[in-house]
C-alpha atoms as a PDB file:
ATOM      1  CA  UNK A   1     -28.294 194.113  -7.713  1.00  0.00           C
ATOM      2  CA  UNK A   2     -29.382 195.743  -4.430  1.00  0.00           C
ATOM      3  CA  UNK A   3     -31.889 194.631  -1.783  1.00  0.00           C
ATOM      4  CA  UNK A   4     -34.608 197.415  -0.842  1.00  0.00           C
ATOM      5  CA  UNK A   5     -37.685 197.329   0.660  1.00  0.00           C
ATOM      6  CA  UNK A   6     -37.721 193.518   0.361  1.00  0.00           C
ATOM      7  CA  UNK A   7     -37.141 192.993  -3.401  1.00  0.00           C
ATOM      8  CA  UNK A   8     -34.388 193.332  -5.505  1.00  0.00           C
ATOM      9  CA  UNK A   9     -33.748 196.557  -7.630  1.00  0.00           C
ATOM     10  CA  UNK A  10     -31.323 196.268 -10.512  1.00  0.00           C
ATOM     11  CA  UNK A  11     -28.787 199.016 -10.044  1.00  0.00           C
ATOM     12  CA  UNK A  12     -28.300 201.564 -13.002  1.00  0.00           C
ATOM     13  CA  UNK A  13     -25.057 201.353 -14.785  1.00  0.00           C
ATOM     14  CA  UNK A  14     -25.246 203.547 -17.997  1.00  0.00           C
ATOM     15  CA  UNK A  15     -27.938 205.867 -18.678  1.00  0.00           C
ATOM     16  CA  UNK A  16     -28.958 209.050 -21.059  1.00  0.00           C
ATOM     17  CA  UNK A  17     -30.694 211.845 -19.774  1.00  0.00           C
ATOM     18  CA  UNK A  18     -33.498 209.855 -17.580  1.00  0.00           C
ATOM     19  CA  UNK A  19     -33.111 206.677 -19.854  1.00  0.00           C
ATOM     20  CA  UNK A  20     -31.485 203.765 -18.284  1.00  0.00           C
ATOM     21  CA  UNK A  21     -29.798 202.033 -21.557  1.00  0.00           C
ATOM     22  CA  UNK A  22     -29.014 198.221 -21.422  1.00  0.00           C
ATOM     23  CA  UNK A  23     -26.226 197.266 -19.695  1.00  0.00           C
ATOM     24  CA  UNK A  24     -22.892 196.686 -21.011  1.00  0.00           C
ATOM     25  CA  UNK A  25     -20.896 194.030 -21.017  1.00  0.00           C
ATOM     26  CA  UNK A  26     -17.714 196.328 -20.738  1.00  0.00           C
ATOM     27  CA  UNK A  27     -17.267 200.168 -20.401  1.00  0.00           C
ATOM     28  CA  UNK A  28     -13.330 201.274 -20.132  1.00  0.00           C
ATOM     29  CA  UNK A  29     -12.724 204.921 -19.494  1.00  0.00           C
ATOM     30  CA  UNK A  30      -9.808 206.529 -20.945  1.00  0.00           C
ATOM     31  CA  UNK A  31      -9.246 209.982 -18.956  1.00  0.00           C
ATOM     32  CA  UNK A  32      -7.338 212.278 -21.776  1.00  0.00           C
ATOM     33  CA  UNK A  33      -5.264 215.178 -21.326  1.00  0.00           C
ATOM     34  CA  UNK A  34      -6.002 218.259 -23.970  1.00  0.00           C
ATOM     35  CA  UNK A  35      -2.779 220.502 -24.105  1.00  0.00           C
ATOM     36  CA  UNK A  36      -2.885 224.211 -26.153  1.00  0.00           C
ATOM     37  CA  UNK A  37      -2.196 224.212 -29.204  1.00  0.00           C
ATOM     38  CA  UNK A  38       1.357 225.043 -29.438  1.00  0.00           C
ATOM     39  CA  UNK A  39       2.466 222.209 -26.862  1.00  0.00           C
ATOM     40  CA  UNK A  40       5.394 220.007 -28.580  1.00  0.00           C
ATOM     41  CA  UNK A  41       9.260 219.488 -28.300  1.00  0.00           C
ATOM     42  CA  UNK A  42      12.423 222.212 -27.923  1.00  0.00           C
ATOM     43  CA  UNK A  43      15.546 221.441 -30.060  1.00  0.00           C
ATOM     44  CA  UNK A  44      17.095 219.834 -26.632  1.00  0.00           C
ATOM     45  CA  UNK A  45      14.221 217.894 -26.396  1.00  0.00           C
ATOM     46  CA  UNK A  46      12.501 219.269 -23.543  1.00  0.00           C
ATOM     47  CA  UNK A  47       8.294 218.842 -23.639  1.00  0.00           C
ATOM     48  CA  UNK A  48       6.846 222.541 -23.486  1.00  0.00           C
ATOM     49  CA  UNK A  49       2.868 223.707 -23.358  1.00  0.00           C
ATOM     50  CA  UNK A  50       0.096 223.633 -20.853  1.00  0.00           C
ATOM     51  CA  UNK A  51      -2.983 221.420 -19.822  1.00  0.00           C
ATOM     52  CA  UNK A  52      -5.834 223.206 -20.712  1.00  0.00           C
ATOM     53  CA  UNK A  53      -8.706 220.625 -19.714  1.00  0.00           C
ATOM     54  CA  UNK A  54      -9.107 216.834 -18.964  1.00  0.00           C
ATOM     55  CA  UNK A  55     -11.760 214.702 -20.639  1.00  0.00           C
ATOM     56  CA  UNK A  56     -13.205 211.235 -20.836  1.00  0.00           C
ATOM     57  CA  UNK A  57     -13.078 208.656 -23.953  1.00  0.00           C
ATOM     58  CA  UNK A  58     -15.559 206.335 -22.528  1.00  0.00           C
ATOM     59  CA  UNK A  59     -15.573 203.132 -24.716  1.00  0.00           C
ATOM     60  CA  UNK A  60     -18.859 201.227 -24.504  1.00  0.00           C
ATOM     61  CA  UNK A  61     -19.336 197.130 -25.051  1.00  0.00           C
ATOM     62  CA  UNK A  62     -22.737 195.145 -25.107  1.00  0.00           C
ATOM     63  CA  UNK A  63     -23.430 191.752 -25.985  1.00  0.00           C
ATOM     64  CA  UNK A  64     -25.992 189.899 -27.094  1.00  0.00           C
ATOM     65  CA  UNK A  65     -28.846 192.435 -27.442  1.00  0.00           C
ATOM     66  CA  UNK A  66     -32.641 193.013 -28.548  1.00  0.00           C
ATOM     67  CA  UNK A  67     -33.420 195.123 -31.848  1.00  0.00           C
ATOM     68  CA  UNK A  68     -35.517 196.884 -29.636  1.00  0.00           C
ATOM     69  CA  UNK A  69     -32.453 197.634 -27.166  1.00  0.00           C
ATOM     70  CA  UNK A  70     -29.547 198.413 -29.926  1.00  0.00           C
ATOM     71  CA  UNK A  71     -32.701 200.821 -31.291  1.00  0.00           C
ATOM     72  CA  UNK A  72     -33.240 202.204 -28.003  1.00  0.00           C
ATOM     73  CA  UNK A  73     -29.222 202.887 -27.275  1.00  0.00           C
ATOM     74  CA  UNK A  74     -28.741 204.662 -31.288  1.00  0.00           C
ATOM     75  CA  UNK A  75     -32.102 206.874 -30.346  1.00  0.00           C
ATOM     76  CA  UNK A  76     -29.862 207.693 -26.786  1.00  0.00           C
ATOM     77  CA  UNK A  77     -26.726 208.175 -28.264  1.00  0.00           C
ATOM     78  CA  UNK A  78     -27.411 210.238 -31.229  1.00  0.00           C
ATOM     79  CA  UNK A  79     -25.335 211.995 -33.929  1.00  0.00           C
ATOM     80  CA  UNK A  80     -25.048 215.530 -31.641  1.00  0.00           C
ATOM     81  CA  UNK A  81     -24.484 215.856 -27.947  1.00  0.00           C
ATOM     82  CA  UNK A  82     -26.010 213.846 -25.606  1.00  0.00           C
ATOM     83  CA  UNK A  83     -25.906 213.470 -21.482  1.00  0.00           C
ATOM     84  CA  UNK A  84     -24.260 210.783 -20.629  1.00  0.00           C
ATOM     85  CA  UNK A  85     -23.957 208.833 -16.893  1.00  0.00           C
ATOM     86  CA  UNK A  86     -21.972 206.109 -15.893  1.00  0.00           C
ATOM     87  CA  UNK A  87     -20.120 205.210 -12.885  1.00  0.00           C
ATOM     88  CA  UNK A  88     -16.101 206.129 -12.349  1.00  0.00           C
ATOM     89  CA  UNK A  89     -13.658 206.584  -9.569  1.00  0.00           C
ATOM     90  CA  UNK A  90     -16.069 205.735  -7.068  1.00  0.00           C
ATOM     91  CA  UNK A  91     -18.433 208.507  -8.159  1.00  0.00           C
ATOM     92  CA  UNK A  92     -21.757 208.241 -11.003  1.00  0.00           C
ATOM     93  CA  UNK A  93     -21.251 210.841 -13.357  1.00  0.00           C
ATOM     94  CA  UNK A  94     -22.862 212.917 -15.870  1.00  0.00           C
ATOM     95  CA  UNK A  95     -20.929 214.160 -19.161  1.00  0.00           C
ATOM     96  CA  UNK A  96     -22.089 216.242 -22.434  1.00  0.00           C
ATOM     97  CA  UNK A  97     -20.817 213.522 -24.960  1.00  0.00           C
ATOM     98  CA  UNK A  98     -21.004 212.984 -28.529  1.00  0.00           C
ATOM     99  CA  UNK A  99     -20.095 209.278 -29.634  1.00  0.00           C
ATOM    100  CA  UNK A 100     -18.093 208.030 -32.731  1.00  0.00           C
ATOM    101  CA  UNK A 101     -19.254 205.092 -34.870  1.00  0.00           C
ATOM    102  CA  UNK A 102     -21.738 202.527 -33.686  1.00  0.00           C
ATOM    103  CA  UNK A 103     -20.619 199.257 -35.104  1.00  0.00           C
ATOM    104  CA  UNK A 104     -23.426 196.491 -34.820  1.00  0.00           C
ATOM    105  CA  UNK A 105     -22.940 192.550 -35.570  1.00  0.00           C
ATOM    106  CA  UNK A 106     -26.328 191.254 -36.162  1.00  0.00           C
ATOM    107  CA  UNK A 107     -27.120 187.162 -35.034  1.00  0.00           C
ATOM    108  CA  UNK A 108     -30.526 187.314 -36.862  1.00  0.00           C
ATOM    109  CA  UNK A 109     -33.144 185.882 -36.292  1.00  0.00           C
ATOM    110  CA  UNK A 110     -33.830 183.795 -33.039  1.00  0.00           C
ATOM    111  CA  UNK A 111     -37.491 182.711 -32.423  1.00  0.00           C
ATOM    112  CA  UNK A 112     -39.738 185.496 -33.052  1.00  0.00           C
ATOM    113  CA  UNK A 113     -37.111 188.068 -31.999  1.00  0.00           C
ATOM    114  CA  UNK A 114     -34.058 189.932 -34.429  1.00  0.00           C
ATOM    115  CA  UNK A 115     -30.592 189.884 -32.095  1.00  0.00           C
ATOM    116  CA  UNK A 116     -27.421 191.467 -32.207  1.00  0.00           C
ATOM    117  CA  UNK A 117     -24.232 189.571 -30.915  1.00  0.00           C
ATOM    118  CA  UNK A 118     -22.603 192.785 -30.949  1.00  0.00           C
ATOM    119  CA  UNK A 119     -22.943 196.504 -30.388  1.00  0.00           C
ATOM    120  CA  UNK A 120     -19.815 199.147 -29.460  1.00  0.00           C
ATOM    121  CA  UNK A 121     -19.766 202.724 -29.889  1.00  0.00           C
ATOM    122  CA  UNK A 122     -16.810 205.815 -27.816  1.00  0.00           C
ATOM    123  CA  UNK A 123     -18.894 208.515 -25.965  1.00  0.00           C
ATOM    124  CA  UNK A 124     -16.330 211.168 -25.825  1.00  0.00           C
ATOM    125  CA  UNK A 125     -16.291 214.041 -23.255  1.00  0.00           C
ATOM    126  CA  UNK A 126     -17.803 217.342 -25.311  1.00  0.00           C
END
């Protein structure tokens, strides 16, 4: 949270495009190195190839969340590229991601309202 202008503003931690998404309860970034294509192993064992680019796996954890919320992240995160913005190495950053599977765990019903215990998807770096 942060204090401004005499009330509290929740900070944003994840978002898509202009759409902050709920918060998660964990997001680990994994920062991968993509070699060319003929990168591997001489016959003394030596590694040969070049780096051609560095991108981000960026695993995503939420817990208990609103139908309307795990709704609101698939319509975010959806099956073709998306911007996404989250916070790493001291810096809030944009990437053009596309995600992997978006496993859900659904509680049921709860009161009036449907709830998920779980939701986790990978955003990976386009």
């Amino acid at each position: 949270m942060e204090w401004s202008g005499g009330k509290i503003m929740a900070r944003e931690i994840l978002k898509s495009g202009d759409v902050v998404l709920p918060a998660p309860v964990s997001i680990s970034v994994a920062d991968e190195i993509i070699w060319t294509s003929d990168t591997g192993r001489t016959l003394a064992g030596t590694m040969i190839g070049d780096v051609i680019a560095e991108k981000k796996t960026v695993g995503l954890k939420w817990g208990y969340l609103l139908e309307s919320e795990v709704t609101l992240i698939k319509s975010r995160l959806i099956a073709g590229f998306f911007p996404l913005s989250f916070r790493d190495d001291g810096v809030f950053l944009t990437i053009d991601a596309y995600r992997g599977t978006l496993s859900k765990e659904a509680a049921g019903w709860i009161g009036s309202d449907y709830w998920y215990k779980s939701v986790s998807v990978d955003a990976i770096q386009r």
